[in-house]
Every structure is written in structure tokens, then in C-alpha cells.
C-alpha atoms as a PDB file:
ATOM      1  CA  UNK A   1     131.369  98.423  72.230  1.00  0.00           C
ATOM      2  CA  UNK A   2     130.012  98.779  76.108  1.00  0.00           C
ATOM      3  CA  UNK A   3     127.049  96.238  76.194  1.00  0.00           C
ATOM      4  CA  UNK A   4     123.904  97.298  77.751  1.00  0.00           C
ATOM      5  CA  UNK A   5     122.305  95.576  81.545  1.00  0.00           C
ATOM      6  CA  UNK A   6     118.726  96.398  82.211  1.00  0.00           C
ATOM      7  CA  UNK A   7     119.541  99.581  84.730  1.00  0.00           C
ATOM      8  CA  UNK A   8     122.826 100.697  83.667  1.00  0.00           C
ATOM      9  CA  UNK A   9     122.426 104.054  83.963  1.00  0.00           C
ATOM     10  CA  UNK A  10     120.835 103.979  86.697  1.00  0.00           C
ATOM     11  CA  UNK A  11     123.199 102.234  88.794  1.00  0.00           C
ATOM     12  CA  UNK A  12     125.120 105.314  90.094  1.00  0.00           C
ATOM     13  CA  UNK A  13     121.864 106.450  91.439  1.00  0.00           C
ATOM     14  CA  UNK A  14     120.982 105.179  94.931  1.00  0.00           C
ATOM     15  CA  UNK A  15     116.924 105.703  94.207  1.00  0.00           C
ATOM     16  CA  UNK A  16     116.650 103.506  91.023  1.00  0.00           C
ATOM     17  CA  UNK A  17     117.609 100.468  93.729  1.00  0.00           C
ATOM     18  CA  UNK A  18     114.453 101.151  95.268  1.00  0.00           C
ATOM     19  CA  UNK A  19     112.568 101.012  92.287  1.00  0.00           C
ATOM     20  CA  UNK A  20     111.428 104.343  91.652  1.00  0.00           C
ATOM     21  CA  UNK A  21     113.251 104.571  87.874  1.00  0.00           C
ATOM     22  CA  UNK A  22     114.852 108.178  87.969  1.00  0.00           C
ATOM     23  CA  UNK A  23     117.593 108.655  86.268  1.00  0.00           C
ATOM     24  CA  UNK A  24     118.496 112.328  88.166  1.00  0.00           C
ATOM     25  CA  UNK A  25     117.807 113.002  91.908  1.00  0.00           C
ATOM     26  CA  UNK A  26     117.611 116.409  91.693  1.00  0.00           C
ATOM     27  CA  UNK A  27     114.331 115.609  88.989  1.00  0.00           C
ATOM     28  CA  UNK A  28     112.302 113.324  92.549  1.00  0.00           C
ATOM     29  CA  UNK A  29     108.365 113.888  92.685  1.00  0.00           C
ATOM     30  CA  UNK A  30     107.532 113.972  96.549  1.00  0.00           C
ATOM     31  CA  UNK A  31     105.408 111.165  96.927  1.00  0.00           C
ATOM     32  CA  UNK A  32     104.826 109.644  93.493  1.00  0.00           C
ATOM     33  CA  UNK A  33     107.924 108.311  92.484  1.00  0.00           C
ATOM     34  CA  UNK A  34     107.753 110.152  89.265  1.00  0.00           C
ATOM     35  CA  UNK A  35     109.959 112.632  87.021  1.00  0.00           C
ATOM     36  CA  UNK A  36     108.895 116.278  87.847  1.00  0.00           C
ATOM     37  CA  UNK A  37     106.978 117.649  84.748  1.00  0.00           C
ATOM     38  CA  UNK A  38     109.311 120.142  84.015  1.00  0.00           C
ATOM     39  CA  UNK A  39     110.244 119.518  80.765  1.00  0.00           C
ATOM     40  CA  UNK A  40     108.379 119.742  77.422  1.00  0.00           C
ATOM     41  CA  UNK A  41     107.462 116.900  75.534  1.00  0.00           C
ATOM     42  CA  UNK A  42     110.177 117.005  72.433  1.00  0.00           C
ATOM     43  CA  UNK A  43     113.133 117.478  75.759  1.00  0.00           C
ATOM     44  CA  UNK A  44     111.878 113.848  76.784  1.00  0.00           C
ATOM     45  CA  UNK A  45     114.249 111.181  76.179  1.00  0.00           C
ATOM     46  CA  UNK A  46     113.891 108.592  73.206  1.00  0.00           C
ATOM     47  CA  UNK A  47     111.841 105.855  74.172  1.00  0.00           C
ATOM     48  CA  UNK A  48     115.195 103.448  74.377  1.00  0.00           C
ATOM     49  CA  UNK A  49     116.205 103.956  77.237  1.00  0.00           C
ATOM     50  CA  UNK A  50     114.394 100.935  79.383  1.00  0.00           C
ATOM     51  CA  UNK A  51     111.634 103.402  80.465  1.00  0.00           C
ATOM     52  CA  UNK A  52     107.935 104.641  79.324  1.00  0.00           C
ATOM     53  CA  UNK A  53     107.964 108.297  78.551  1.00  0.00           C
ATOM     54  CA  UNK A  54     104.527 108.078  79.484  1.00  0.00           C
ATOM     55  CA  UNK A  55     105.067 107.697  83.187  1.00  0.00           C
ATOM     56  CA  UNK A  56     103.776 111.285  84.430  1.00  0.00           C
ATOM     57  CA  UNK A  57     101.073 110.271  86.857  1.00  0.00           C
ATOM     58  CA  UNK A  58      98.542 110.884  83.735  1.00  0.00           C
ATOM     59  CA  UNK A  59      99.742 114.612  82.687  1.00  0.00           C
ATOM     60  CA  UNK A  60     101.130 113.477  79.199  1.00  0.00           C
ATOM     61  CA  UNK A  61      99.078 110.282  78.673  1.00  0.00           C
ATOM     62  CA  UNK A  62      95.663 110.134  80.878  1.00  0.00           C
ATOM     63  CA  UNK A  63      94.525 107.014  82.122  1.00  0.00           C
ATOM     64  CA  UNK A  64      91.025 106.037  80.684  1.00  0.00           C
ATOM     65  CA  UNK A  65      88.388 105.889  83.471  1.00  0.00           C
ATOM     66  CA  UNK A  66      87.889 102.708  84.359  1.00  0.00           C
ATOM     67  CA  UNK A  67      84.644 100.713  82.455  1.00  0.00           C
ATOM     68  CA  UNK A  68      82.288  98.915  85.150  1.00  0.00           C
ATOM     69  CA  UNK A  69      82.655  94.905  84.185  1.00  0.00           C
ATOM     70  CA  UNK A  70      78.955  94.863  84.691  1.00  0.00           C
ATOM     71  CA  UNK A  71      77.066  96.264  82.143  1.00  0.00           C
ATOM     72  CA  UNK A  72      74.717  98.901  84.235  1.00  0.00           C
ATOM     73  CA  UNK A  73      71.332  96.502  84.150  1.00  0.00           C
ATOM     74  CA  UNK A  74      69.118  99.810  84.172  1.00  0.00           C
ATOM     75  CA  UNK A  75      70.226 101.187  81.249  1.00  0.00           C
ATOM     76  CA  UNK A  76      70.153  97.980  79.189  1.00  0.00           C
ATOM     77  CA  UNK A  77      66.255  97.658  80.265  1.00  0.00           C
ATOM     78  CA  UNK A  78      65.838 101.252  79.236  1.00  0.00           C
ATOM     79  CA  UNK A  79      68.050 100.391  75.863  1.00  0.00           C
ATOM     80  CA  UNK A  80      65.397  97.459  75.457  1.00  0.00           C
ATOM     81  CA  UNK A  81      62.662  99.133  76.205  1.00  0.00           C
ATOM     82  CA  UNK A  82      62.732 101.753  74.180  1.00  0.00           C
ATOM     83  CA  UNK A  83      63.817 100.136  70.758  1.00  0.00           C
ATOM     84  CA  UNK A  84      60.088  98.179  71.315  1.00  0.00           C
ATOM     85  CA  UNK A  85      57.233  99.662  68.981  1.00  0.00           C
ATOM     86  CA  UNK A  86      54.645 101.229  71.332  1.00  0.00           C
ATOM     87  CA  UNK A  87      51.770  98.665  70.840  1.00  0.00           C
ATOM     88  CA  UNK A  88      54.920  95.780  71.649  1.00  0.00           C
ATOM     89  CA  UNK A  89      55.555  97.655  74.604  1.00  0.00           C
ATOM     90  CA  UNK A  90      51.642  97.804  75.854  1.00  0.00           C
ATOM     91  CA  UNK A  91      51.554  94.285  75.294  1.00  0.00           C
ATOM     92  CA  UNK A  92      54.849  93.526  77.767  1.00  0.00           C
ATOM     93  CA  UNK A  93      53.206  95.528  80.457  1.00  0.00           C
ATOM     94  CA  UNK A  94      50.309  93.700  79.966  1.00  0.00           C
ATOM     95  CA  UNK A  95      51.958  90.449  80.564  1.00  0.00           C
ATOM     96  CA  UNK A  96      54.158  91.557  83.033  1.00  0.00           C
ATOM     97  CA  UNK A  97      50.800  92.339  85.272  1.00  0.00           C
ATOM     98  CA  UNK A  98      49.416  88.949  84.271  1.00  0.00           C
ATOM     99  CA  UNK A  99      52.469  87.726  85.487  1.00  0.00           C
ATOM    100  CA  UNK A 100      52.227  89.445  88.671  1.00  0.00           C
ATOM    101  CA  UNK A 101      48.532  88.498  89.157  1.00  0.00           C
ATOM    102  CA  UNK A 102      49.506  84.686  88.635  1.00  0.00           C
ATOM    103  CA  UNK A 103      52.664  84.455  90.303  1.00  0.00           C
ATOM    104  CA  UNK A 104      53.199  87.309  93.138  1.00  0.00           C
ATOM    105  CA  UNK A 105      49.406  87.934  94.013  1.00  0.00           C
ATOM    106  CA  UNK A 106      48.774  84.588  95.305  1.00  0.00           C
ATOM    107  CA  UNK A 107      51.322  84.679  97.412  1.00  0.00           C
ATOM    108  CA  UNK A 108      50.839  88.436  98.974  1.00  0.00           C
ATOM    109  CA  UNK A 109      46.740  87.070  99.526  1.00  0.00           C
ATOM    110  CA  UNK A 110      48.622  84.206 101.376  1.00  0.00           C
ATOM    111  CA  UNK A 111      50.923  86.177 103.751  1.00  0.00           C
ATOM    112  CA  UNK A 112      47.910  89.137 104.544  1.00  0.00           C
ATOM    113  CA  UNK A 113      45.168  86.250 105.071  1.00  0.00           C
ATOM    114  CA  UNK A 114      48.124  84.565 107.376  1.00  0.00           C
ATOM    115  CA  UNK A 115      48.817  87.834 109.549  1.00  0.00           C
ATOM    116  CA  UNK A 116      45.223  88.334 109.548  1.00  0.00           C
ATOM    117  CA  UNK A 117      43.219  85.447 110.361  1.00  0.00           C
ATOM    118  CA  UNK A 118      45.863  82.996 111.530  1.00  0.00           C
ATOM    119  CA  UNK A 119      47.298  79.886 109.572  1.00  0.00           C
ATOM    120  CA  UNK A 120      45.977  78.465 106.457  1.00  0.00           C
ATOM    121  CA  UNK A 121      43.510  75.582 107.133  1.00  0.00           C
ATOM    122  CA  UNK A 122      44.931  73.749 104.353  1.00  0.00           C
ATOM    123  CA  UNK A 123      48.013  73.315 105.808  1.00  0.00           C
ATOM    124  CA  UNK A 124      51.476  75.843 104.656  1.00  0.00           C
ATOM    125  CA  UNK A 125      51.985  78.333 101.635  1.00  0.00           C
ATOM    126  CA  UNK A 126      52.571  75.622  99.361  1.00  0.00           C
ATOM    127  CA  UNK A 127      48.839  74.026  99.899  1.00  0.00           C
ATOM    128  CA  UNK A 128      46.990  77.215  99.654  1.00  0.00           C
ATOM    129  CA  UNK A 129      48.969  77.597  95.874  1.00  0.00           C
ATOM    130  CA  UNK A 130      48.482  74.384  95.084  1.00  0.00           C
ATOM    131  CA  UNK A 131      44.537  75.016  96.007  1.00  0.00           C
ATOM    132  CA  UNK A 132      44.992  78.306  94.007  1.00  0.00           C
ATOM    133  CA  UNK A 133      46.006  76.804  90.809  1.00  0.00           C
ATOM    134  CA  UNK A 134      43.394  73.870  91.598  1.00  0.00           C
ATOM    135  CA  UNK A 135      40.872  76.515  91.717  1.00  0.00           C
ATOM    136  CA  UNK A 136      41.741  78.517  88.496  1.00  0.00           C
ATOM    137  CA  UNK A 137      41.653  74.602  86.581  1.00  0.00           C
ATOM    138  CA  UNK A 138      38.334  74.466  87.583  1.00  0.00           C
ATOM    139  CA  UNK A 139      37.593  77.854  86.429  1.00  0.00           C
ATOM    140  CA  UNK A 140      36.243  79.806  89.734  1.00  0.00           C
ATOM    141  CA  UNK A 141      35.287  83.901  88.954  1.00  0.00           C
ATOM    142  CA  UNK A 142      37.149  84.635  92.263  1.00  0.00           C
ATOM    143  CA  UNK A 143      40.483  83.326  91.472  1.00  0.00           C
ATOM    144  CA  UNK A 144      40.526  84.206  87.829  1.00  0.00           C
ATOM    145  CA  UNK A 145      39.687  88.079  88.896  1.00  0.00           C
ATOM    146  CA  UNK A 146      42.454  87.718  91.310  1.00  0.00           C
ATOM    147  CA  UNK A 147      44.840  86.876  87.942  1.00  0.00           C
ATOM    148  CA  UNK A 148      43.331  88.870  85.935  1.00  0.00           C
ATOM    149  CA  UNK A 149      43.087  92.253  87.919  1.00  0.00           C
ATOM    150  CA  UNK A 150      46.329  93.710  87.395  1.00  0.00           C
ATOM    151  CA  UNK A 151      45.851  93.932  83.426  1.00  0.00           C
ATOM    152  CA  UNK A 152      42.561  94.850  84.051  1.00  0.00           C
ATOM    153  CA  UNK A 153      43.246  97.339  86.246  1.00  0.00           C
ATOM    154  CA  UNK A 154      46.188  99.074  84.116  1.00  0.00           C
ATOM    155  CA  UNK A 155      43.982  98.937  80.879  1.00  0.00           C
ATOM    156  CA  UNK A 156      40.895 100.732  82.825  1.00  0.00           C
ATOM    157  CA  UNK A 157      43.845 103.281  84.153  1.00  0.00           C
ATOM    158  CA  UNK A 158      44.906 104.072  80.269  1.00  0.00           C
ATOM    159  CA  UNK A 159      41.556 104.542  79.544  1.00  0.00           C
ATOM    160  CA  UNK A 160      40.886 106.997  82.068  1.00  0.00           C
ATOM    161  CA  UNK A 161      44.083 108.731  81.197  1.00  0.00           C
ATOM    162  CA  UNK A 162      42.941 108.981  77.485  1.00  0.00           C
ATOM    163  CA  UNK A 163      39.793 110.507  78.613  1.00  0.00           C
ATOM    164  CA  UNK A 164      41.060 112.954  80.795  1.00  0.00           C
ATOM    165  CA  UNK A 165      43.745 114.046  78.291  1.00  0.00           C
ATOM    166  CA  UNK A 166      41.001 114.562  75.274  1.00  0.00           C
ATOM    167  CA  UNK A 167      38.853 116.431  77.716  1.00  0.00           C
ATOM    168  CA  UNK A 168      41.399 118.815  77.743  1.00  0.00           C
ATOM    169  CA  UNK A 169      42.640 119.207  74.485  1.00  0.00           C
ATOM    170  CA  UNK A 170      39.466 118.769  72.608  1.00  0.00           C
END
């Protein structure tokens, strides 16, 4: 009984000690490393013989595209988005813009009154939000019409939508 090595019939062939794992020369793929394709799939050798019959560059077995690790963030807010009910939806937008009017508006006042008529009296960005929230404890119109004028504003631009779309179809 002739024991088996890892290679042994390959060792007559002066490729397979490069690494390229053909058993034939006269079978060498130009540039891939790979058997030719030339034979059908039941002329393929049994599977113990040390190699993967499924070593065609993808012609017998196709790779699978490769998955993105990260999830695609778009389509998981669109996935989330639309599995809300339409009035929970309405009510995210609405917070979202009361969001934006406490948070992002104060700021954006801060950096237009800045390029416009010079540094904040109060001292830096920081002071003039600190004043801001100050202000809206106290309950001034002007501040709370600065946080509340997003919503406001999207809920008078659904009305006005409605309007204009019973106008035209009744």
C-alpha cells in the first residue's frame, strides 16, 4: 500500500511548486492559476484528491456578492418609517421640528446675528444659549415663537396642502 503526502501527484509537475495546484500543464489558465473549463462537470475528478472542484474562478460555483458590514442607514430609516401608522408618523415630524426649533434654531439666530451685527454682548455662543433657555423659563412670546415655529409652520403648510388638494377634487 503506497501512502499518500499532501501533493503527491503533483510532484512531477514543476507548477504545483509554485502553488498554482494543476495537476496537467497542458490544462494552465493564462493569468488565473486555474484549470481551463474544458471539461463538463461529471469529467471532474472526485473531490479526494487534496483539491476543491469548485476552483473555476466562479464558472461552476459563483461567489456571492459581497454584503456591506454596515447596514445601509437610509434604508433602515425608510424601513422605520414606513412600518409607523400615519398619525405616529405626523407626530415624529412634529417633534423632530420642535426639536429643531429648540436645539438648531438658537444656534443658526446666534451665528447670523454674529456675522451681522458683530459679537454677542453677552459674551460667546454659550451665553447667548444660556440667555435663550433663561428667556424661554421665564416665558417670553419671542423666544417661545422662535421654538415653536417650525411645527407651526409645517402644520399651517399641511393645511394649505389639504385645501388646495380639495379645491381640486371637490
Amino acid at each position: 500500500m503506497i501512502g499518500q503526502a499532501p501533493r503527491t501527484e503533483l510532484s512531477s509537475n514543476f507548477l504545483a511548486c509554485l502553488g498554482t495546484g494543476i495537476d496537467d500543464s497542458d490544462e494552465f489558465a493564462i493569468l488565473r492559476l486555474r484549470i481551463l473549463l474544458g471539461v463538463e462537470i461529471p469529467e471532474i475528478t472526485h473531490t479526494d484528491d487534496c483539491r476543491s472542484d469548485f476552483c473555476h474562478g466562479g464558472a461552476i460555483m459563483p461567489a456571492r456578492p459581497k454584503e456591506s458590514r454596515l447596514p445601509n442607514p437610509l434604508s433602515r430609516i425608510r424601513t422605520f418609517w414606513s412600518a409607523q401608522s400615519p398619525m405616529r408618523r405626523n407626530l415624529l415630524v412634529l417633534a423632530f421640528a420642535l426639536a429643531f426649533g429648540l436645539l438648531v434654531l438658537p444656534w443658526l439666530i446666534w451665528i447670523a446675528g454674529s456675522a451681522a451685527l458683530g459679537p454677542y454682548g453677552g459674551g460667546n455662543v454659550l451665553h447667548f444659549i444660556g440667555d435663550f433657555f433663561v428667556a424661554l423659563a421665564h416665558g417670553e412670546l419671542a423666544f417661545w415663537l422662535i421654538v415653536l415655529g417650525p411645527p407651526v409652520f409645517l402644520i399651517l403648510a399641511r393645511l394649505l396642502w389639504w385645501a388646495v388638494f380639495q379645491a381640486r377634487t371637490g
